[in-house]
Protein backbone atom coordinates (compact mmCIF):
# COMPACT_ATOMS: atom_id res chain seq x y z
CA UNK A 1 33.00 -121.02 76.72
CA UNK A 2 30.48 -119.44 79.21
CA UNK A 3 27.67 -121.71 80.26
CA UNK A 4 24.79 -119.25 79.87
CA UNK A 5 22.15 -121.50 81.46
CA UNK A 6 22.58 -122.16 84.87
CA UNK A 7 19.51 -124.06 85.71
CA UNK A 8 16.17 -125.32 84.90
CA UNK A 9 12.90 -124.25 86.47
CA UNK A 10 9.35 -124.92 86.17
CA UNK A 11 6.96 -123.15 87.66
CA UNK A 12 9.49 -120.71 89.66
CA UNK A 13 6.73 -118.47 91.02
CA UNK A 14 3.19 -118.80 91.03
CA UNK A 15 1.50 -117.54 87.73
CA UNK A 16 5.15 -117.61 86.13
CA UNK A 17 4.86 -118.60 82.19
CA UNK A 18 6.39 -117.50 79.05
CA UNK A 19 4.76 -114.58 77.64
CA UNK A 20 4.81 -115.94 74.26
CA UNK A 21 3.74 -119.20 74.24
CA UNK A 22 2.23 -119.97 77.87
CA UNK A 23 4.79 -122.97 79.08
CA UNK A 24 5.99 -123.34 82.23
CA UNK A 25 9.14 -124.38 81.92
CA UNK A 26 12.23 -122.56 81.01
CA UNK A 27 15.81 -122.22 81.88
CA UNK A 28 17.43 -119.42 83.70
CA UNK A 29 20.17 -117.58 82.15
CA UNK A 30 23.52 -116.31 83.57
CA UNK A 31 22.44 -112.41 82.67
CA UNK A 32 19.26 -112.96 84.81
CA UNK A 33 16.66 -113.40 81.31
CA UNK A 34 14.78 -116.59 81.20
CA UNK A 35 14.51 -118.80 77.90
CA UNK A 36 11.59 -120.99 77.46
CA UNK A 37 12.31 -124.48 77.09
CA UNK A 38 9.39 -125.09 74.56
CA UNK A 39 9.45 -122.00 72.35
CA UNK A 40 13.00 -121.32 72.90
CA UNK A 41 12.64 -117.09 73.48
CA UNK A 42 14.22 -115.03 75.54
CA UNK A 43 12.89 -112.65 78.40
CA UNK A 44 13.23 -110.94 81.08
CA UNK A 45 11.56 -111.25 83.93
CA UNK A 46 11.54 -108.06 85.52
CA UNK A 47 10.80 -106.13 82.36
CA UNK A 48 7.67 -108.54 82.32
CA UNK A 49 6.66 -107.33 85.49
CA UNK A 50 7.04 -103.64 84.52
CA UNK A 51 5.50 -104.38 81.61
CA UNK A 52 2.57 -105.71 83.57
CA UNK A 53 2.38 -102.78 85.93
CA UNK A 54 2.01 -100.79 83.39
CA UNK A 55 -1.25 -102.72 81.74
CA UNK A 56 -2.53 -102.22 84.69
CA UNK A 57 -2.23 -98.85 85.49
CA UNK A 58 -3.33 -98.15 81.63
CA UNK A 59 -6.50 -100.17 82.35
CA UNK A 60 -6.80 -98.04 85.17
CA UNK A 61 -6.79 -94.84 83.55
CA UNK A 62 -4.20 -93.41 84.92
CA UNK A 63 -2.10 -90.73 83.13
CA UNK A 64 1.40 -91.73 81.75
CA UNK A 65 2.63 -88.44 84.53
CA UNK A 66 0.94 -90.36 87.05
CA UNK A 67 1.84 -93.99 86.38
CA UNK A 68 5.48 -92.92 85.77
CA UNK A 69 5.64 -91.49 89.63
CA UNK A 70 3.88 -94.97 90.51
CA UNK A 71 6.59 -96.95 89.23
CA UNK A 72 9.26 -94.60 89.56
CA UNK A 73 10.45 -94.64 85.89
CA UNK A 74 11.28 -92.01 83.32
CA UNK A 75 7.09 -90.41 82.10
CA UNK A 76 9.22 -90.86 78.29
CA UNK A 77 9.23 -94.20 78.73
CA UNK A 78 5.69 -94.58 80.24
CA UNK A 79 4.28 -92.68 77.90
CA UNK A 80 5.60 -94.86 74.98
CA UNK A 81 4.42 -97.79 76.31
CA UNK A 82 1.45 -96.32 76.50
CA UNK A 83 1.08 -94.76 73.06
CA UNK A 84 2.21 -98.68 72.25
CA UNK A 85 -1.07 -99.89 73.72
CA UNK A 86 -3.08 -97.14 71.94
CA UNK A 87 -2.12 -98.32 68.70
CA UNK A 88 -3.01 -101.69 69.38
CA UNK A 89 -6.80 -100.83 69.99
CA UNK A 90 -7.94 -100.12 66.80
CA UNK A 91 -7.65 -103.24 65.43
CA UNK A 92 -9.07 -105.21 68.36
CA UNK A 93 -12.20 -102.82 68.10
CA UNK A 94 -12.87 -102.56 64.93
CA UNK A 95 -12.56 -106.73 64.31
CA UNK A 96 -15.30 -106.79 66.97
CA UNK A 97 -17.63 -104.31 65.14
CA UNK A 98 -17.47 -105.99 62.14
CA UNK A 99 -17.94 -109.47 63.38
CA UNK A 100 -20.68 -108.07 65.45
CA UNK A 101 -22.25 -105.36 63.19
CA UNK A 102 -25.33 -107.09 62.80
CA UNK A 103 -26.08 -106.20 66.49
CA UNK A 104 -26.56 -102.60 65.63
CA UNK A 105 -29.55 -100.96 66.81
CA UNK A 106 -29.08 -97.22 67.23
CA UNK A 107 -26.40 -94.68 66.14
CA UNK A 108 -25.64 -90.52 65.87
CA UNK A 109 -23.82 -88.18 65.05
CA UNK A 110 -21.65 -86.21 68.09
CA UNK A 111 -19.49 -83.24 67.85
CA UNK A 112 -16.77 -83.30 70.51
CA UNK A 113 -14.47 -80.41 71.48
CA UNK A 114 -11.69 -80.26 74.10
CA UNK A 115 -12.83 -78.52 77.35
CA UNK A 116 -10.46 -75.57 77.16
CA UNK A 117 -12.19 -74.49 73.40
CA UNK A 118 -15.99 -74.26 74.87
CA UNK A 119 -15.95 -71.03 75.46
CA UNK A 120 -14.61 -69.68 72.43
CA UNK A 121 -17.51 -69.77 69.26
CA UNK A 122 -14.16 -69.37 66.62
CA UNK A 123 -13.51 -73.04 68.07
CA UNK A 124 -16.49 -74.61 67.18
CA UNK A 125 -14.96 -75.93 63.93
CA UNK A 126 -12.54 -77.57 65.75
CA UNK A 127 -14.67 -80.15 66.67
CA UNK A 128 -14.44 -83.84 66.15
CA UNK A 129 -17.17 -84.88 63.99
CA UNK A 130 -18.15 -89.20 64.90
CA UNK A 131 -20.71 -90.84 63.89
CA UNK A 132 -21.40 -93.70 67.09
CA UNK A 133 -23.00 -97.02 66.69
CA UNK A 134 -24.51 -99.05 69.42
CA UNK A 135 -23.57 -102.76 68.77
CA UNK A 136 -24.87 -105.24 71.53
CA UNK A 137 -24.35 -102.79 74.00
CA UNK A 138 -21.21 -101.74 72.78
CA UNK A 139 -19.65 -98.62 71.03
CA UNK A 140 -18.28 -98.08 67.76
CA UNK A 141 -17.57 -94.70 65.91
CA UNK A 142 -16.27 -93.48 62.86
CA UNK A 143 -14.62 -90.01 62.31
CA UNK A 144 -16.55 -87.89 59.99
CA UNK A 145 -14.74 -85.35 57.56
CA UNK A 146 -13.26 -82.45 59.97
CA UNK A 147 -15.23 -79.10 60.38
CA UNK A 148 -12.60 -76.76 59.60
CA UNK A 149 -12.87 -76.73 56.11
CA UNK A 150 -15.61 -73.77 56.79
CA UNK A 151 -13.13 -72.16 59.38
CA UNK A 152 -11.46 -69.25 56.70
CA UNK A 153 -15.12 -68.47 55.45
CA UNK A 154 -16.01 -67.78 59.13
CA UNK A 155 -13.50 -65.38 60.32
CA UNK A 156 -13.48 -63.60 56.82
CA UNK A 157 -17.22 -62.85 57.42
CA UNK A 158 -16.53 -61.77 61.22
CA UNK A 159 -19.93 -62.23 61.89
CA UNK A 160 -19.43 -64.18 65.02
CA UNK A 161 -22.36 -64.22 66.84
CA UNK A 162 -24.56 -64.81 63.68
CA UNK A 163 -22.37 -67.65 62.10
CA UNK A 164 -22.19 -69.39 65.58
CA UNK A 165 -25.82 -69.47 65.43
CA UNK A 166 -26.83 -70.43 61.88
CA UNK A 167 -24.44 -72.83 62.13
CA UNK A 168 -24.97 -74.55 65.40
CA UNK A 169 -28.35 -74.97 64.13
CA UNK A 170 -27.59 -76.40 60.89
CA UNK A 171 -25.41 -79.30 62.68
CA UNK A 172 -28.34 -79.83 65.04
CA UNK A 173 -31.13 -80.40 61.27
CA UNK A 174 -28.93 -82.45 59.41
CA UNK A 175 -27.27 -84.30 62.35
CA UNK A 176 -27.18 -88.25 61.34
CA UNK A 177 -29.26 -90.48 63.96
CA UNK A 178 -31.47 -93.24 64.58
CA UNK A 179 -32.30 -93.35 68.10
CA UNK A 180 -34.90 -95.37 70.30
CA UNK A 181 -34.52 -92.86 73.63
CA UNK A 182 -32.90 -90.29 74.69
CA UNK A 183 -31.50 -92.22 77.54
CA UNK A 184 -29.19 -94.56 75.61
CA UNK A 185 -26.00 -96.18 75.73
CA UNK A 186 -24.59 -93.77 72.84
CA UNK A 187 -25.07 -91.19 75.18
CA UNK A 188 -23.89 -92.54 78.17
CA UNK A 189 -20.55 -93.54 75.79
CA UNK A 190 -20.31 -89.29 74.91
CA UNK A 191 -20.32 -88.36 78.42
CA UNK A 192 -17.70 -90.72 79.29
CA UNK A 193 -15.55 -89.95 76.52
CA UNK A 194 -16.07 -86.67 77.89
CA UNK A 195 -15.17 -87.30 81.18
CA UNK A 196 -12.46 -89.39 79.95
CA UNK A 197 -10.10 -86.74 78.20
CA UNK A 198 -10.43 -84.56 80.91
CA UNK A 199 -7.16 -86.70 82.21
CA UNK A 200 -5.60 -85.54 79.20
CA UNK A 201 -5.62 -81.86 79.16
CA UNK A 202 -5.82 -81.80 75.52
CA UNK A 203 -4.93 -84.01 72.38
CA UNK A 204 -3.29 -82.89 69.36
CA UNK A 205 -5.39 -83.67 66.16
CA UNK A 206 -3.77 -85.99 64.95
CA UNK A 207 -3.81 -88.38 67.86
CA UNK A 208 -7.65 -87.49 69.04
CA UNK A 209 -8.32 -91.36 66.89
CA UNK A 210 -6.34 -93.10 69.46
CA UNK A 211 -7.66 -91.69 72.51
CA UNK A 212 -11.20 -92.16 71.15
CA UNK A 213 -10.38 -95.80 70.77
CA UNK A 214 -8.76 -95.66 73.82
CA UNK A 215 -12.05 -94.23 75.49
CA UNK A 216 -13.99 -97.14 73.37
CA UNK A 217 -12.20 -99.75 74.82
CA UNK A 218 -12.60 -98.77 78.39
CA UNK A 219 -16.58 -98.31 77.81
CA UNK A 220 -16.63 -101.86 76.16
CA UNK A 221 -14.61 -103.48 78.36
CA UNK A 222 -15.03 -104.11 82.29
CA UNK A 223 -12.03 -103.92 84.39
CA UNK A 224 -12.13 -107.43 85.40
CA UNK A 225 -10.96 -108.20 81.28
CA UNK A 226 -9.40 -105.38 80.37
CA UNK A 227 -6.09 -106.35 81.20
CA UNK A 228 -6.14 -109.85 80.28
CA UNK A 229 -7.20 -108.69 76.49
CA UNK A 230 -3.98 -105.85 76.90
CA UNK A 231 -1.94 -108.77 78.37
CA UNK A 232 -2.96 -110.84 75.41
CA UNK A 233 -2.41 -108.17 72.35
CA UNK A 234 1.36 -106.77 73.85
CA UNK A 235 2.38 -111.04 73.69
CA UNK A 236 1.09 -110.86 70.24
CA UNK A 237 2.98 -108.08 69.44
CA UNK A 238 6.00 -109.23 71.06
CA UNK A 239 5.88 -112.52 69.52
């Protein structure tokens, strides 16, 4: 029968712990994976340390095209591991909102549209609708009902110029708000969202939610945390 652990270890390398449960002692395995002597799971090490590069480069903004040249990996892989990290946002943000709602002291309403539609007035209605709140000095905003359901009525009329008018100006009258200053951190959230998917190049639809969560969580959170808290939710998810 093969002997399958070869040695025991605590502490191998400095920082070294088990990603699920934080001990420092574990065994090392013949097929190079460690298994933690307290919680009895299985990893391996230099998958942990990928794993780890790649929190950090996420927290960094970088693109998955650009982190998967940093590491030298396949951009399929990156770029799952990244969607991976997206979908564990939500959650985290909106469990802070609602513990925290009571902070709230301004919000509005924001129509954003991908860079490479601004030029065109047919695209208007392509716009994401949020509604922002200002928490403590954080941001939290919901998705309003999509635009488009005015889109047919608008190129059946094919009165452009007119349309694009009366209704830019009816979004600006009955825009939802309740603002102290111009100058606000709402504001200052919308232009680095904006800023922010400029990296992207464009986001389908149905995955503009997770890169506005994504662009949430970077505003909220400093650098200096932003990978512990990532660190923290992929162990949960893992565990």
């Amino acid at each position: 029968m093969k002997n399958i652990n070869s040695s025991i270890k605590t502490g191998p390398r400095k920082g070294e712990h088990c990603p699920f449960c934080g001990a420092e002692k574990f065994y090392e395995l013949s097929d190079g994976r460690y298994k933690c002597a307290v919680c009895k799971r299985r990893y391996a090490p230099k998958k942990r340390q990928r794993e780890r590069r790649l929190i950090q480069l996420f927290c960094r903004e970088y693109s998955a095209l650009q982190a998967a040249k940093e590491v030298n990996i396949s951009y399929v892989t990156v770029k799952n591991y990244f969607d991976r990290m997206r979908h564990l946002l939500p959650a985290l943000l909106e469990a802070d909102y609602e513990q925290n709602r009571d902070q709230i002291t301004e919000y509005d309403e924001y129509f954003y549209l991908d860079h490479s539609k601004r030029k065109n007035k047919k695209c208007i209605f392509d716009a994401h609708n949020l509604l922002t709140f200002d928490y403590g000095g954080k941001v939290y905003s919901i998705l309003m009902p999509p635009l488009d359901r005015y889109k047919q009525a608008f190129l059946d009329d094919r009165l452009e110029d007119l349309y694009y008018r009366e209704f830019s100006q009816f979004l600006n009258l009955h825009r939802i708000a309740k603002l102290k200053s111009r100058e606000n951190t709402i504001v200052r959230f919308w232009r680095f969202l904006d800023e922010h998917m400029k990296l992207y190049r464009g986001v389908h639809r149905e995955n503009f939610f997770y890169y506005l969560k994504e662009a949430e969580f970077f505003f909220n959170y400093p650098m200096p945390y932003r990978e512990e808290v990532l660190r923290s939710l992929a162990s949960e998810c893992n565990a």
